[in-house]
N, C-alpha and C. Protein backbone atom coordinates (compact mmCIF):
# COMPACT_ATOMS: atom_id res chain seq x y z
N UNK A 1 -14.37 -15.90 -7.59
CA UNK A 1 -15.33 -14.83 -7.48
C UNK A 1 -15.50 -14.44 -6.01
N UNK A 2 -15.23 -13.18 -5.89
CA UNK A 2 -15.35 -12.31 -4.95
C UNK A 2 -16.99 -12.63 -4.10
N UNK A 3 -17.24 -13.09 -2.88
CA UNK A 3 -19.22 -12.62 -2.36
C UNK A 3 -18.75 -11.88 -1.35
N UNK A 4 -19.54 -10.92 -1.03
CA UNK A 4 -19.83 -10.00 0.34
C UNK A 4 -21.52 -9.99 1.01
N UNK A 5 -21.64 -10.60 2.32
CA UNK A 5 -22.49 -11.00 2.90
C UNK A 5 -22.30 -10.29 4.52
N UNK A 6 -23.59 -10.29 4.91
CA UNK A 6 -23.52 -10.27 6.49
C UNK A 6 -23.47 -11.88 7.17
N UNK A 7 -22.96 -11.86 8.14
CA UNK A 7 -22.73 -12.95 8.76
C UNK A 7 -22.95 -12.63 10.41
N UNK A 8 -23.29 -13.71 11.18
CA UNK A 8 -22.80 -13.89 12.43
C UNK A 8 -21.68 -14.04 13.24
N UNK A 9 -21.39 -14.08 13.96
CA UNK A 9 -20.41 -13.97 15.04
C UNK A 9 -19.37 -15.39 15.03
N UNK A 10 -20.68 -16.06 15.26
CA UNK A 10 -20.25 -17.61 14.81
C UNK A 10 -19.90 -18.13 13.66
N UNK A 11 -20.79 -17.37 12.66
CA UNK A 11 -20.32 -18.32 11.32
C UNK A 11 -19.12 -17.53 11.02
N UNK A 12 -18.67 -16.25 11.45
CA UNK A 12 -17.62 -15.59 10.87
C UNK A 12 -16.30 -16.09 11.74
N UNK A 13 -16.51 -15.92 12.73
CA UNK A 13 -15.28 -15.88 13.70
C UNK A 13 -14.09 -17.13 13.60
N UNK A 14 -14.35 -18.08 13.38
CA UNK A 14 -13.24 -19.24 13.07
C UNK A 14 -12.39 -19.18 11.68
N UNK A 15 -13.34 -18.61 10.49
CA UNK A 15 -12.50 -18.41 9.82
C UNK A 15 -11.93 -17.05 9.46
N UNK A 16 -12.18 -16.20 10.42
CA UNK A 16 -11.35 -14.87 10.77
C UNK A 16 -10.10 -14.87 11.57
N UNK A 17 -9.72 -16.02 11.84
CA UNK A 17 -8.62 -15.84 13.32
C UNK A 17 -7.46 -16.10 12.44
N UNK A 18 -7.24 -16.42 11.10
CA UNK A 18 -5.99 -16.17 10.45
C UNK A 18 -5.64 -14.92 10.27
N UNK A 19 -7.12 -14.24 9.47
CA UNK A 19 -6.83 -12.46 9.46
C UNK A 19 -6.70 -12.15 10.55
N UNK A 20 -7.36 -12.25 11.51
CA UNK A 20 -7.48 -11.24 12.55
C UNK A 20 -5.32 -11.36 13.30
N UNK A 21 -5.04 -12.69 12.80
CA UNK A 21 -3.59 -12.65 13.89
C UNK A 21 -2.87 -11.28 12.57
N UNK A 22 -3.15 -11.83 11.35
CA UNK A 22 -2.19 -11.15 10.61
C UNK A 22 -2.60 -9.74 10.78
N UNK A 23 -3.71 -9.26 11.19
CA UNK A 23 -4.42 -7.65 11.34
C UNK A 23 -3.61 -7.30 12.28
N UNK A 24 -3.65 -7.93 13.63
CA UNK A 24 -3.05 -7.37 14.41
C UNK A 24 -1.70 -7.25 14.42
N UNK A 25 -1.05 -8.26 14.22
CA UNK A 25 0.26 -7.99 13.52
C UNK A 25 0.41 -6.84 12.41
N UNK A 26 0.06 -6.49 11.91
CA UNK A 26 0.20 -5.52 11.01
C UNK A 26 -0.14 -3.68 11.57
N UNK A 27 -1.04 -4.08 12.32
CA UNK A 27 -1.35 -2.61 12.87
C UNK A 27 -1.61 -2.93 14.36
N UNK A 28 -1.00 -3.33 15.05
CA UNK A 28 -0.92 -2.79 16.67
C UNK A 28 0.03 -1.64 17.38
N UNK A 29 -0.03 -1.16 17.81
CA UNK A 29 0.93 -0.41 18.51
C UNK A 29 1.79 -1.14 19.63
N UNK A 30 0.65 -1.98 20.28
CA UNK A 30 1.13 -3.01 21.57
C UNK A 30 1.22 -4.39 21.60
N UNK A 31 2.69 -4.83 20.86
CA UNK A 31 2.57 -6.23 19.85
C UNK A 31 3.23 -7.10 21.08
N UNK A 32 3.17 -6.12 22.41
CA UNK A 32 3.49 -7.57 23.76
C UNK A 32 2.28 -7.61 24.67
N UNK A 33 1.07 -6.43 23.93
CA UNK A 33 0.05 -7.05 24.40
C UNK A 33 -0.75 -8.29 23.66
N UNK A 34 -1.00 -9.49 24.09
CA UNK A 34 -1.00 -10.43 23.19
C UNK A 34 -3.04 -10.16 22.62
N UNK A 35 -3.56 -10.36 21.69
CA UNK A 35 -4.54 -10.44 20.94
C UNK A 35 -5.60 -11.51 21.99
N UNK A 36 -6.65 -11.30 22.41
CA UNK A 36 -7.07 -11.68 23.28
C UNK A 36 -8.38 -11.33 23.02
N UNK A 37 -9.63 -11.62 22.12
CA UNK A 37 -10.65 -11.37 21.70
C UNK A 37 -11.54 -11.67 22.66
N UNK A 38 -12.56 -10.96 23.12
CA UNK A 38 -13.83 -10.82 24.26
C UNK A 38 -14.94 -11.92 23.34
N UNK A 39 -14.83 -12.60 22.74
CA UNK A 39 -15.95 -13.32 22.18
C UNK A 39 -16.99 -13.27 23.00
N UNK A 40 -17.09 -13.62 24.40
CA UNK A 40 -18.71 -13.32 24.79
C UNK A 40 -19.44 -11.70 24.42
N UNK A 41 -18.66 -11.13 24.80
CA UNK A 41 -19.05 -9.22 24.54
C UNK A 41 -19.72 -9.31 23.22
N UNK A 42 -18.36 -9.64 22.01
CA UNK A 42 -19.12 -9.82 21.04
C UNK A 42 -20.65 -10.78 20.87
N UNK A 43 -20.77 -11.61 21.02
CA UNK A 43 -22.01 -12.29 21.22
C UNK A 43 -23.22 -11.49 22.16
N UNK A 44 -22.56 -11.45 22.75
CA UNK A 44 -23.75 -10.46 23.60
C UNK A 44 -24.21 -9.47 23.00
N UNK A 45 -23.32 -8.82 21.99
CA UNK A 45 -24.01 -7.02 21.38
C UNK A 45 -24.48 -7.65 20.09
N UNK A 46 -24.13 -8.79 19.79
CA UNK A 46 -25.21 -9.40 18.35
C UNK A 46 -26.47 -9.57 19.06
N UNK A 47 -26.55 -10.19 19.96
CA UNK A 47 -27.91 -11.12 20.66
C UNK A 47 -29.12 -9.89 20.89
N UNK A 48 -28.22 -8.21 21.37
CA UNK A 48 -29.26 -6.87 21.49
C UNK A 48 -29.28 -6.29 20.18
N UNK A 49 -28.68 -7.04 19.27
CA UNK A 49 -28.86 -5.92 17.65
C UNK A 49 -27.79 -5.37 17.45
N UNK A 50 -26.69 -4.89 18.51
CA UNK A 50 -25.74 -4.29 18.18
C UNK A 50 -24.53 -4.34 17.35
N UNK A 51 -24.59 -5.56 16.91
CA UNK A 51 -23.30 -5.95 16.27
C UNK A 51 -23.72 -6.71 14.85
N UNK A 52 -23.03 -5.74 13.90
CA UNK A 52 -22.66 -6.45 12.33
C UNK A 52 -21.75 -6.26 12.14
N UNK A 53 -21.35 -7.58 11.40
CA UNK A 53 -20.11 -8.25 10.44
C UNK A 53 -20.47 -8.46 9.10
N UNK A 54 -19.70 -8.15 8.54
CA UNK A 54 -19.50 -8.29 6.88
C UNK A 54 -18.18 -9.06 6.41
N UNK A 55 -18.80 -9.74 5.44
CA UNK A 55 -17.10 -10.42 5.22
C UNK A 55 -16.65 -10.54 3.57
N UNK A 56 -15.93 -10.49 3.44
CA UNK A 56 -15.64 -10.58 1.99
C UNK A 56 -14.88 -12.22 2.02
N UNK A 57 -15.70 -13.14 0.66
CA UNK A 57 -14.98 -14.49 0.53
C UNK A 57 -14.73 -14.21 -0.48
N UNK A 58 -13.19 -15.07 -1.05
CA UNK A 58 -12.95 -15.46 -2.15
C UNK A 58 -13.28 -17.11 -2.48
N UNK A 59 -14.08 -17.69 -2.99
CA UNK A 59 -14.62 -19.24 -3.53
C UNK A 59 -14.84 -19.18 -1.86
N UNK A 60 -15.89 -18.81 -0.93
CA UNK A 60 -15.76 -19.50 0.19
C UNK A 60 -14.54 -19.27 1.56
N UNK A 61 -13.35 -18.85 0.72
CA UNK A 61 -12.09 -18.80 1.48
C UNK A 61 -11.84 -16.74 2.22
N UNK A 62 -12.22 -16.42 3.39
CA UNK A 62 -12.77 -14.95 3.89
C UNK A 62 -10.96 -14.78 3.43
N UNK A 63 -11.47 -12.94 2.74
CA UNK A 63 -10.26 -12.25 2.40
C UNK A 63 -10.36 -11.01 3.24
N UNK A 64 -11.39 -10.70 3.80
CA UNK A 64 -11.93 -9.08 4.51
C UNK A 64 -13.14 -9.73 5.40
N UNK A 65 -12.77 -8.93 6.34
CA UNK A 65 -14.25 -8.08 6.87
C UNK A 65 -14.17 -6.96 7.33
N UNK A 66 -15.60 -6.50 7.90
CA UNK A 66 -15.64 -5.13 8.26
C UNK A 66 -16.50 -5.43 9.52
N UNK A 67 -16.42 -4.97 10.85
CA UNK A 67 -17.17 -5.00 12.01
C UNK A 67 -17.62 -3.84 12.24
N UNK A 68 -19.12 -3.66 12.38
CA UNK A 68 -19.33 -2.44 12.76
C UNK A 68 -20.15 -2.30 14.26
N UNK A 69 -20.19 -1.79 14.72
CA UNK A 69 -21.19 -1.39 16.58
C UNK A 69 -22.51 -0.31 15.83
N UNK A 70 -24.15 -0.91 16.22
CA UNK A 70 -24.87 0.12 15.64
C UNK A 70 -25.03 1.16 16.99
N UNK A 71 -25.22 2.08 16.67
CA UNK A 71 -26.01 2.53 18.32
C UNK A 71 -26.67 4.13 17.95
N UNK A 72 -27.46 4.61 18.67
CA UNK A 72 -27.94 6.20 18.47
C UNK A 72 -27.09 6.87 18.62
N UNK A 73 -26.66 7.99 18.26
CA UNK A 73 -25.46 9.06 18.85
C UNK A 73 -25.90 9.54 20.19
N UNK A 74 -24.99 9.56 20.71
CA UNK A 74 -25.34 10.25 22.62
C UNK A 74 -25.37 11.25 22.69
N UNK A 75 -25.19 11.98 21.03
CA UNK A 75 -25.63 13.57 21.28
C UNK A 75 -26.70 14.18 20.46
N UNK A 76 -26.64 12.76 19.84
CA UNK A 76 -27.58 12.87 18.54
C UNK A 76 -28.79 11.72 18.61
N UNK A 77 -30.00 11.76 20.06
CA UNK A 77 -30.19 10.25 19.78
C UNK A 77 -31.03 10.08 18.94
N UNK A 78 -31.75 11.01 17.62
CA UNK A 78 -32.34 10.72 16.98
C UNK A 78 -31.64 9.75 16.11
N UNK A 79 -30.63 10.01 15.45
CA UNK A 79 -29.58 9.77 14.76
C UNK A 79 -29.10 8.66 14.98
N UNK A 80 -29.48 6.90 13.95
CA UNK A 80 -29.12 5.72 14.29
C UNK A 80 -27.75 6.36 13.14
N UNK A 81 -26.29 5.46 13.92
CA UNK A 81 -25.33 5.60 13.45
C UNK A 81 -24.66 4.15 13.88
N UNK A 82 -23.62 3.95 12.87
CA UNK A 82 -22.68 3.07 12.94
C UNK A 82 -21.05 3.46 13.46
N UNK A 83 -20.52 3.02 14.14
CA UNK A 83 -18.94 2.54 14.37
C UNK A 83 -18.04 1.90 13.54
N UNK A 84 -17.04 2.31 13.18
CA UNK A 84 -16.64 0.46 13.00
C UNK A 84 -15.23 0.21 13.68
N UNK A 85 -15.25 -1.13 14.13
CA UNK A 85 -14.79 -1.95 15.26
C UNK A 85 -13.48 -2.45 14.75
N UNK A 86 -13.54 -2.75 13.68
CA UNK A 86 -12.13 -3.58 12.82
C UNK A 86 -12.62 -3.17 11.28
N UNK A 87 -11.90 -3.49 10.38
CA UNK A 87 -11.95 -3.05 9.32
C UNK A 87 -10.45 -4.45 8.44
N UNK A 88 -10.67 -5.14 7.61
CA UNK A 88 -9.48 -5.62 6.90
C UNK A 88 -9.42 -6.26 5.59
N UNK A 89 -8.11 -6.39 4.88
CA UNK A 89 -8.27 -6.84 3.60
C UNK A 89 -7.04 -7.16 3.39
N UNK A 90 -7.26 -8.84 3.55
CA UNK A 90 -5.75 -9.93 3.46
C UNK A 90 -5.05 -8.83 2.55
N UNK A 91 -3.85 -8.52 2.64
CA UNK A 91 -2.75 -8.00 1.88
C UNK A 91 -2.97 -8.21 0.51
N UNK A 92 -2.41 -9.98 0.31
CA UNK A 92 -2.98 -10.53 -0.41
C UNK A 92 -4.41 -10.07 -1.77
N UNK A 93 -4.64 -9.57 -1.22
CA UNK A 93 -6.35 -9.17 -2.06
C UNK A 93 -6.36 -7.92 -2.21
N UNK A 94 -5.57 -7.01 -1.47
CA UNK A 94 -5.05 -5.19 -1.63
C UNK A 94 -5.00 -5.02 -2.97
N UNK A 95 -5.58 -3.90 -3.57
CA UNK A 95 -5.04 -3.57 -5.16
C UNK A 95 -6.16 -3.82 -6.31
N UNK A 96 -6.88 -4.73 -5.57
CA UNK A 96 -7.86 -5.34 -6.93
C UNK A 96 -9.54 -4.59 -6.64
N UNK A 97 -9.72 -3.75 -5.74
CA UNK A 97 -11.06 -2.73 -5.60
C UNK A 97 -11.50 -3.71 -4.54
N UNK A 98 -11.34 -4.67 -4.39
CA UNK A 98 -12.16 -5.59 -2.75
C UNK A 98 -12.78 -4.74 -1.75
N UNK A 99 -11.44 -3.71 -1.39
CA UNK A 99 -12.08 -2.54 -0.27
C UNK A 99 -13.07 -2.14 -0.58
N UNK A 100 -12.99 -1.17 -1.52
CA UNK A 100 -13.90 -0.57 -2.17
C UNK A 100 -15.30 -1.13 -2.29
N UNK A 101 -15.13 -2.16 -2.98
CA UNK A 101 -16.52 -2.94 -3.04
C UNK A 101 -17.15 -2.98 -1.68
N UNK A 102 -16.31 -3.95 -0.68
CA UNK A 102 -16.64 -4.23 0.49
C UNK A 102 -17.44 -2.78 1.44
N UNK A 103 -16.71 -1.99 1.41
CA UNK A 103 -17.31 -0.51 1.64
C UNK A 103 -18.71 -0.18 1.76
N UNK A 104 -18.43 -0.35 0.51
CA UNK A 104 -19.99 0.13 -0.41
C UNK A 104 -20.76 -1.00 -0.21
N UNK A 105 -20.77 -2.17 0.26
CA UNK A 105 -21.39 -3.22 0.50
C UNK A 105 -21.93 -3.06 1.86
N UNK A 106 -21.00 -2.86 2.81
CA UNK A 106 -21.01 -2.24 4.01
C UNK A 106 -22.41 -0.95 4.47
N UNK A 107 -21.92 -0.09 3.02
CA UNK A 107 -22.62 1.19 3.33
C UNK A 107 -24.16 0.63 2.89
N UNK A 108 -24.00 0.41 2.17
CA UNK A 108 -25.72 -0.15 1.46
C UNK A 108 -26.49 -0.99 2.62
N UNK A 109 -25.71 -2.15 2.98
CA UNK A 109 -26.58 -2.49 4.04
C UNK A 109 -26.70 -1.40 5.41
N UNK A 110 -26.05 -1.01 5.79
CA UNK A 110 -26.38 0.20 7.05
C UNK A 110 -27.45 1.03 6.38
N UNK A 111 -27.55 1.38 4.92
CA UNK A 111 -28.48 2.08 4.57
C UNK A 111 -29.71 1.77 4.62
N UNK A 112 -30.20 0.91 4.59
CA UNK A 112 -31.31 -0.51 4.31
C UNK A 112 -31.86 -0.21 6.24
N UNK A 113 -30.88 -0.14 7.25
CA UNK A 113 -31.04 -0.42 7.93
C UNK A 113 -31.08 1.22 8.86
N UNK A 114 -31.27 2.15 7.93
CA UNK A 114 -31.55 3.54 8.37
C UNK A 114 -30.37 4.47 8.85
N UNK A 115 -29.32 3.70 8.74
CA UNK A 115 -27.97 4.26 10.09
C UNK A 115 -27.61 5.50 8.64
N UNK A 116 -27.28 6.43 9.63
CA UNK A 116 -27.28 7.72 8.92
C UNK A 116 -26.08 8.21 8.62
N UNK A 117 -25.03 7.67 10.03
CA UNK A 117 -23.45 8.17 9.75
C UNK A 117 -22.56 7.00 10.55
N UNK A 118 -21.78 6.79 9.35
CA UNK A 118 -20.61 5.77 9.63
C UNK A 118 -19.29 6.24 10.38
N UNK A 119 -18.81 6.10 11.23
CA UNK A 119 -17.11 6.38 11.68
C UNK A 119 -16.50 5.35 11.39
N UNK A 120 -15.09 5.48 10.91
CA UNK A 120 -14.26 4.43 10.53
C UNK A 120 -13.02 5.20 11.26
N UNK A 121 -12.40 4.38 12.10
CA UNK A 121 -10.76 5.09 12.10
C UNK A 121 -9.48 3.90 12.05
N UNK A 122 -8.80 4.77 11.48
CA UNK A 122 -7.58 4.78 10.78
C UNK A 122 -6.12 4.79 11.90
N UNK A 123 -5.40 3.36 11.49
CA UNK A 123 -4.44 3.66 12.18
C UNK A 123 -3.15 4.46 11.67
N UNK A 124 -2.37 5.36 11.89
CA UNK A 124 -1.54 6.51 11.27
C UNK A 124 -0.53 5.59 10.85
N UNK A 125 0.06 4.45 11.16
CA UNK A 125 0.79 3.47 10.97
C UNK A 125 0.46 3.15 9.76
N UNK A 126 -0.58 3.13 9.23
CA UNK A 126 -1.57 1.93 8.12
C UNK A 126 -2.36 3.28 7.42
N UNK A 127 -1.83 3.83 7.05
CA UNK A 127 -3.00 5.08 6.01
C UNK A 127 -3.76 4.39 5.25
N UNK A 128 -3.68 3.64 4.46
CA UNK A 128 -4.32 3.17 3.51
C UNK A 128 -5.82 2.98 3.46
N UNK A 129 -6.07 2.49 4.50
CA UNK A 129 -7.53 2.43 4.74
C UNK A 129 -8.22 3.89 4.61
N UNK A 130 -7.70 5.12 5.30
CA UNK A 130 -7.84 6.48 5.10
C UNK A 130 -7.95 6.87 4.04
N UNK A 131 -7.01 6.64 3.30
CA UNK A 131 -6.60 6.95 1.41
C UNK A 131 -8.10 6.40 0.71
N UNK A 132 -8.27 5.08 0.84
CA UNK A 132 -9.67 4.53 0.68
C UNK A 132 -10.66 5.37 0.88
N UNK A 133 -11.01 5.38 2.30
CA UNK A 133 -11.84 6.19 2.55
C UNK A 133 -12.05 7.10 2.28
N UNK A 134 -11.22 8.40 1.85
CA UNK A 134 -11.23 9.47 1.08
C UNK A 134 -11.40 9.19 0.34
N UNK A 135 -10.85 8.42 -1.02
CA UNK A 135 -11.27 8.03 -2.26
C UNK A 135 -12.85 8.16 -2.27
N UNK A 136 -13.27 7.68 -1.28
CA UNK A 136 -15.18 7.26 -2.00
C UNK A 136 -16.16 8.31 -1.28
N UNK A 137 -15.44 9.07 -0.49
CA UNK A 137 -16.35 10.82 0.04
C UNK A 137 -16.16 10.91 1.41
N UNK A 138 -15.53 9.76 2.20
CA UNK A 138 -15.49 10.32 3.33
C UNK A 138 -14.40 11.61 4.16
N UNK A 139 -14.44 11.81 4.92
CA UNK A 139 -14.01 13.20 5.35
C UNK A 139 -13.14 12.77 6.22
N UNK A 140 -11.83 13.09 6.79
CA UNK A 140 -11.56 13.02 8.20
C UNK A 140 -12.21 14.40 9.45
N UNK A 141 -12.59 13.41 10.41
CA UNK A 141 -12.95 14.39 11.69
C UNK A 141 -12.64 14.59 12.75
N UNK A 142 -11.52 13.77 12.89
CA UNK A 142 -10.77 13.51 14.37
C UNK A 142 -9.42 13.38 14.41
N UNK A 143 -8.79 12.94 15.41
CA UNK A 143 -7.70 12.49 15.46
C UNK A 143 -7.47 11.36 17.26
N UNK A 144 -7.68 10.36 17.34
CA UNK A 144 -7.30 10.08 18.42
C UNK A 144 -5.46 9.75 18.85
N UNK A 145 -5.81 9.96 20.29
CA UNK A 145 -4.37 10.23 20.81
C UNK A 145 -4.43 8.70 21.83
N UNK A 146 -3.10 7.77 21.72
CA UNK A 146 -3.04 6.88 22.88
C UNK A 146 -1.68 7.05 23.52
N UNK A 147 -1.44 6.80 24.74
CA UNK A 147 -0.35 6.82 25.66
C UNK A 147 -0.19 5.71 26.82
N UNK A 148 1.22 4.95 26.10
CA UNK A 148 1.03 3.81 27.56
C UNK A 148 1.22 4.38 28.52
N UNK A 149 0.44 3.89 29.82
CA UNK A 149 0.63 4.32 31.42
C UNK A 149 1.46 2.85 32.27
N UNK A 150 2.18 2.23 31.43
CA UNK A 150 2.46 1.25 32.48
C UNK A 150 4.06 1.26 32.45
């Protein structure tokens, strides 16, 4: 049986570092920049409110999470809104609605918690998450552009 919970930084992070190698492996662009996680940063934007994690377990054993950054819009500061930071779902577990659920698990608590508009982005490499996201009403609104300088 599938649970989806919020978690901490701490209780999440050790048993995320299997997903997180296989995430990045799967969608980096810069696979000789090596994966190198800011754990204090993160701790620090939990400690001001800024930071939720969601995780999806199977019996205990994490198959997903979702990281999101809360903050006001800088153009909008009435407007509490969410980010999200990472987004994943072991391969493994793809196919059976997990996303989906997780999502909507996601969205409900930001709702609870007033945030008005979510961004999620999508790597062009990895649509799927996009495909998802469309599936359940979201829109695309952007497109970001990266370029190595070195």
């Amino acid at each position: 049986m599938t649970t989806y919970q919020r978690e901490t930084f701490d209780e999440a992070y050790v048993d995320a570092l299997p997903l997180l190698s296989k995430h990045w492996a799967e969608i980096s662009n810069n696979l000789d920049i090596g994966l190198d996680v800011n754990e204090e940063a993160y701790r620090q934007s939990e400690k001001i409110n800024l930071l939720r994690i969601y995780t999806a377990r199977d019996e205990g054993h994490m198959v997903g999470y979702a990281v999101v950054f809360i903050h006001k819009g800088l153009h909008y500061q009435q407007s509490l809104q969410a980010t999200q930071d990472i987004f994943y779902v072991d391969p493994d577990h793809r196919g059976k609605m997990l996303g989906i659920r997780m999502l909507k698990f996601v969205e409900d608590q930001l709702k609870e918690e007033k945030v008005q508009i979510i961004y999620h982005h999508v790597k062009l490499k990895h649509p799927a998450l996009g495909y998802l996201l469309e599936r359940i009403g979201y829109t695309a609104v952007e497109k970001t552009y990266s370029r190595r300088i070195d």
